[in-house]
Protein backbone atom coordinates (compact mmCIF):
# COMPACT_ATOMS: atom_id res chain seq x y z
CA UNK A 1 0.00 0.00 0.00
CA UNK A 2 1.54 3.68 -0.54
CA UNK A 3 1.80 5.67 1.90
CA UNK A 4 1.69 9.43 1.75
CA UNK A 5 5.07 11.63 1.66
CA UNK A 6 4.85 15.21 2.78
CA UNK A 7 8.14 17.54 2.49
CA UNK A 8 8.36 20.88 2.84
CA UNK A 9 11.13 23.72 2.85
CA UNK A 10 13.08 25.52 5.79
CA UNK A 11 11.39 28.47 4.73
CA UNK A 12 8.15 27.50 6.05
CA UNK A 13 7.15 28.41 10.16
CA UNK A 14 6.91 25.35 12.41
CA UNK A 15 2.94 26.06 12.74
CA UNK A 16 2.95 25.96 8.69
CA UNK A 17 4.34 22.85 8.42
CA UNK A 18 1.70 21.00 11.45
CA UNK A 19 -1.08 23.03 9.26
CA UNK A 20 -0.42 20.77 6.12
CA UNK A 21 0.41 17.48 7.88
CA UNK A 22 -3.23 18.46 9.50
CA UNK A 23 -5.15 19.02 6.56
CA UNK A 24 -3.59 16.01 4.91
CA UNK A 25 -5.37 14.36 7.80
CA UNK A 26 -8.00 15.52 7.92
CA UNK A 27 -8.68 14.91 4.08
CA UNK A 28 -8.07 10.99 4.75
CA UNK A 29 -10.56 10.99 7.64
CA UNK A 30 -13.39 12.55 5.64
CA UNK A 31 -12.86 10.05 3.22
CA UNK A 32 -12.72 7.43 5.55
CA UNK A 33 -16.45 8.58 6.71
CA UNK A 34 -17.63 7.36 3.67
CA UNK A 35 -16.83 3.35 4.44
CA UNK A 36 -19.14 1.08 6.20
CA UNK A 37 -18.48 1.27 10.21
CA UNK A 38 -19.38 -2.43 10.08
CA UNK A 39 -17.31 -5.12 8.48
CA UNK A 40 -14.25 -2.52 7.28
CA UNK A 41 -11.44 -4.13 6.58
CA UNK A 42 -9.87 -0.98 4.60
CA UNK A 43 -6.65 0.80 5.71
CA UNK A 44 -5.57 4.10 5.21
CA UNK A 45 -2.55 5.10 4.16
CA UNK A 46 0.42 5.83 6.25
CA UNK A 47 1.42 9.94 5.95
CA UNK A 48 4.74 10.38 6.92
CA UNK A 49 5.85 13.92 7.50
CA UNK A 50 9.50 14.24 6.09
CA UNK A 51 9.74 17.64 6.37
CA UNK A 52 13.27 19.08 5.22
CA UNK A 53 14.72 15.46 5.43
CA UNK A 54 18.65 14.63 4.49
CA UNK A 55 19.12 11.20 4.13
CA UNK A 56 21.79 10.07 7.10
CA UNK A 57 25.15 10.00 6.24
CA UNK A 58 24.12 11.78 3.43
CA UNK A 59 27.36 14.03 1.82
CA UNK A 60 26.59 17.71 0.87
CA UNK A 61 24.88 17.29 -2.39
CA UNK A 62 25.06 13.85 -3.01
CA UNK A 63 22.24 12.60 -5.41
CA UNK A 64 18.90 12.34 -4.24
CA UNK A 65 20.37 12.91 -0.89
CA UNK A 66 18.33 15.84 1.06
CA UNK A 67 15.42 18.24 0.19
CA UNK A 68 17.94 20.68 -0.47
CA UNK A 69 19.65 18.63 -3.37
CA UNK A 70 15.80 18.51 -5.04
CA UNK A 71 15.91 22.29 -4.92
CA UNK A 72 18.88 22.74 -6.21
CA UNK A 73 18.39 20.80 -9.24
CA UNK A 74 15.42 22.74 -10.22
CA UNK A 75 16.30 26.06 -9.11
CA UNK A 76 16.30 29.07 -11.69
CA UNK A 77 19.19 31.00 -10.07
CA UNK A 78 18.98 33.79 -12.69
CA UNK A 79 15.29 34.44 -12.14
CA UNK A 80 15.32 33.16 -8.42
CA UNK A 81 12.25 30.66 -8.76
CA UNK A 82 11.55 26.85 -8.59
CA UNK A 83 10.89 25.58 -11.81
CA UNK A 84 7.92 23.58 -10.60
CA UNK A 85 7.99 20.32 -13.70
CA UNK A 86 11.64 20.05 -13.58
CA UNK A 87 11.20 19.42 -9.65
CA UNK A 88 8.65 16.46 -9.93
CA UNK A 89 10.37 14.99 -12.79
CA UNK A 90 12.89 14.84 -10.01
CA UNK A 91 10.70 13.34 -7.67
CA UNK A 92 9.02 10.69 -9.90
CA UNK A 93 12.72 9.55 -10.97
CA UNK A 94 13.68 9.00 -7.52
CA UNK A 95 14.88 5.24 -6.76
CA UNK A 96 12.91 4.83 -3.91
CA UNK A 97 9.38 6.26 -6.53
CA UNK A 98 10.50 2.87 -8.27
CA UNK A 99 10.93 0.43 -5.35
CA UNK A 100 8.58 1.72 -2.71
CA UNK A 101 5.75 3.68 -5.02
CA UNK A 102 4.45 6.60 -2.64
CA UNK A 103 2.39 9.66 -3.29
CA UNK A 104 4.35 12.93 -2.52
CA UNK A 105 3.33 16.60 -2.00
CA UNK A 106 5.78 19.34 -1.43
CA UNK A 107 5.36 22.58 0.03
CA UNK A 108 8.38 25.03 -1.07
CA UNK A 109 8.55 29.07 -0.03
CA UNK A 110 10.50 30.20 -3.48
CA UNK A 111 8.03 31.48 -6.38
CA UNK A 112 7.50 28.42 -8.71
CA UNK A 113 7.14 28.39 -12.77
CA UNK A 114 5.39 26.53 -14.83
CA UNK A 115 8.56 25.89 -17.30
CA UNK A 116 5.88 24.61 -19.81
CA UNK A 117 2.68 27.69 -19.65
CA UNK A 118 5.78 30.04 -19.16
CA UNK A 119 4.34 31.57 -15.91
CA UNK A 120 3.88 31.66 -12.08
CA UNK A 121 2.12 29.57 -10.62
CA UNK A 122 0.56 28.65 -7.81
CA UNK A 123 1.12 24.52 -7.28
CA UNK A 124 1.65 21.59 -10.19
CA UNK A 125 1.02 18.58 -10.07
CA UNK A 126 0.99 14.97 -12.05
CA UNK A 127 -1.95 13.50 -11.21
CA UNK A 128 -2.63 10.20 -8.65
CA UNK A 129 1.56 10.43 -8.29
CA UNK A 130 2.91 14.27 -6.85
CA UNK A 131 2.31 17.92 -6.55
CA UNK A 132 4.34 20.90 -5.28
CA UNK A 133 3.26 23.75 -4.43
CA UNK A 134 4.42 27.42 -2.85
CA UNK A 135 3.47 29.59 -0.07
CA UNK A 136 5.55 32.31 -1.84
CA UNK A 137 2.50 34.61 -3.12
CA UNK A 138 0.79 34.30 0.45
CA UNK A 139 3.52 36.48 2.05
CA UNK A 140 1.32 39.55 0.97
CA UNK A 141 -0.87 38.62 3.24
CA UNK A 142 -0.28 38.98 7.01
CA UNK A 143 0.79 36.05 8.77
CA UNK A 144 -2.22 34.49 10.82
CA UNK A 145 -5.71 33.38 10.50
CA UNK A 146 -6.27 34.22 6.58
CA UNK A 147 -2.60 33.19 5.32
CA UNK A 148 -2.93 29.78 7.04
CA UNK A 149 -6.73 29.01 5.66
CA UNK A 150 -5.47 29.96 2.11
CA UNK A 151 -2.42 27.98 2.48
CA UNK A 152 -4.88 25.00 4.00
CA UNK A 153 -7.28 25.43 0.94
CA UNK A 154 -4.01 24.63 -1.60
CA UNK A 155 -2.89 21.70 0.35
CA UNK A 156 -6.20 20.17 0.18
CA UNK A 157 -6.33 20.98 -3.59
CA UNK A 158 -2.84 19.78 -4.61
CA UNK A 159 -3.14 16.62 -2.20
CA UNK A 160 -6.46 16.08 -4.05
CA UNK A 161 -4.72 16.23 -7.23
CA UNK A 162 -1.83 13.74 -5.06
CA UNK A 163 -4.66 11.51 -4.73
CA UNK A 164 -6.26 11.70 -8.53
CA UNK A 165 -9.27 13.46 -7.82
CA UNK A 166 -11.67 14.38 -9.62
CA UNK A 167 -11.72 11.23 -11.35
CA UNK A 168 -12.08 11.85 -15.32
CA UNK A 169 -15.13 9.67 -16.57
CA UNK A 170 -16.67 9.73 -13.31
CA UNK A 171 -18.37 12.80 -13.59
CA UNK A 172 -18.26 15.55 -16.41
CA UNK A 173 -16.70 18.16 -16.83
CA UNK A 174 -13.25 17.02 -14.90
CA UNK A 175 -12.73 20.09 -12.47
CA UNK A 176 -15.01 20.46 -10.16
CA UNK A 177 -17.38 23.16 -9.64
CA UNK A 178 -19.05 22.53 -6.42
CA UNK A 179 -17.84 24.59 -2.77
CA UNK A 180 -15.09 22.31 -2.76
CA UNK A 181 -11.51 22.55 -2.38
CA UNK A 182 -10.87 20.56 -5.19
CA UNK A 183 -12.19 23.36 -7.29
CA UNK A 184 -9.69 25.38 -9.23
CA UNK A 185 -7.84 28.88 -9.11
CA UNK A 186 -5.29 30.62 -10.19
CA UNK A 187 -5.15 34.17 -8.59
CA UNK A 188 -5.05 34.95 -4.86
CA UNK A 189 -8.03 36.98 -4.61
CA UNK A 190 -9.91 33.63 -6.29
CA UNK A 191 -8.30 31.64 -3.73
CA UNK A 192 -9.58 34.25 -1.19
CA UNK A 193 -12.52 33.39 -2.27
CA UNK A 194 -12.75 29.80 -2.10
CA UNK A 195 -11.71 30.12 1.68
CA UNK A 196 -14.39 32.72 2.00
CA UNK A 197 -16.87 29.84 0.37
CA UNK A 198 -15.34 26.89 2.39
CA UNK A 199 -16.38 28.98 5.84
CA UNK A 200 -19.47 29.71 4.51
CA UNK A 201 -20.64 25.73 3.53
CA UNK A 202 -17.56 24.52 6.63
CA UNK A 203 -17.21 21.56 4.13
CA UNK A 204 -13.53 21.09 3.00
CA UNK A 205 -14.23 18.68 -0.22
CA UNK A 206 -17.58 18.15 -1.63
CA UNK A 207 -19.70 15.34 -1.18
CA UNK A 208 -18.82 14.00 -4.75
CA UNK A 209 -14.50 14.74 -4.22
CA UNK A 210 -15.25 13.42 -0.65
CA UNK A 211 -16.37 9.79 -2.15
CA UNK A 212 -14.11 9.85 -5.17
CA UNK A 213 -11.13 10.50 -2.44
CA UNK A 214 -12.21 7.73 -0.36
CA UNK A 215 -12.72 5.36 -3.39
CA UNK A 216 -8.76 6.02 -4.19
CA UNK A 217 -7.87 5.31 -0.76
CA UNK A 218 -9.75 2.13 -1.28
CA UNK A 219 -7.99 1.13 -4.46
CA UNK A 220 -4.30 2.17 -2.74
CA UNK A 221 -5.48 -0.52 0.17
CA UNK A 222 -6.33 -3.28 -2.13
CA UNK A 223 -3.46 -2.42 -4.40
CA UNK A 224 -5.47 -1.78 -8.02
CA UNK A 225 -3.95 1.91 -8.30
């Protein structure tokens, strides 16, 4: 079964970093509410909450060795950002992608570009495998209450995207539309206002994303994914 591997960068505050390995959680236990409280036999997946991990024994920038080498491989130094597809390409080419399979979301603070749309963006991601995304254009917001619901409302959209959700051919069109974090944005003051929604209906994910996330969890525990 794969478990789920969070990572983030020393940029982010200590109560940052609990905030996503929260949501995270609390994404997996909504979709858990979904399964029969009789008779379940299904197991959720394991998060593990790297953080800004070097692998022991590690050398400075030995391959695949630390966050830090990840970075630095997909750093734009000239135009100081994270260039966001070169970075997962990194992460699905990983050894331990091929012998242990995981899903993996990354939380960086350094703008991130979309090598391929030739812009800024907010968070990539290659769906039901990884996602990164950046905290970089919440610093115009003070830090407190609002910062840390917008930055919970993009962790629950990228992991959904993590996870594969919404599932094409389930439902039509793909994105969702519902009050749902799993519905898209691409500007802050949207994003404002998806948190603004999410108080409003106090639902993070839909009831459609909500069983579509627990039917992937399903398929990790019986191994079809």
């Amino acid at each position: 079964m794969r478990f789920i591997s969070l990572t983030w960068t020393e940029g982010l505050s200590q109560t940052e970093a609990i905030l996503i390995v929260r949501t995270v959680h609390e994404a997996v236990l909504q979709a858990r509410q979904q399964w029969p409280v009789r008779g379940n036999i299904i197991e959720v997946p394991e998060i593990r909450p790297f953080g800004y991990w070097v692998l022991q024994g590690a050398e400075p920038g030995q391959v695949y060795g630390s966050v830090e080498w990840y970075i630095n491989k997909s750093f734009d130094q000239e135009n100081r950002q994270l260039l966001g597809r070169r970075y997962l390409q990194l992460v699905l080419n990983e050894p331990w992608q091929h012998q242990t399979p995981h899903y993996d979301l990354a939380v960086i603070h350094q703008p991130l570009f979309d090598e391929v749309n030739r812009h800024g963006v907010f968070g990539l991601a290659v769906r039901g495998r990884a996602a990164v995304l950046t905290i970089y254009p919440l610093y115009i917001l003070d830090e407190g209450p609002l910062r840390y619901r917008v930055l919970r409302r993009l962790v629950a959209h990228y992991f959904g995207q993590v996870m594969g959700i919404p599932i094409p051919g389930w439902r039509e069109p793909v994105q969702c539309l519902s009050p749902c974090a799993m519905q898209p944005a691409s500007e802050l003051a949207e994003w404002l206002e998806r948190v603004e929604e999410e108080i409003r209906v106090k639902a993070l994910y839909c009831r459609d994303c909500q069983r579509e996330l627990s039917a992937r969890l399903a398929s990790n525990h019986f191994g079809m994914n």
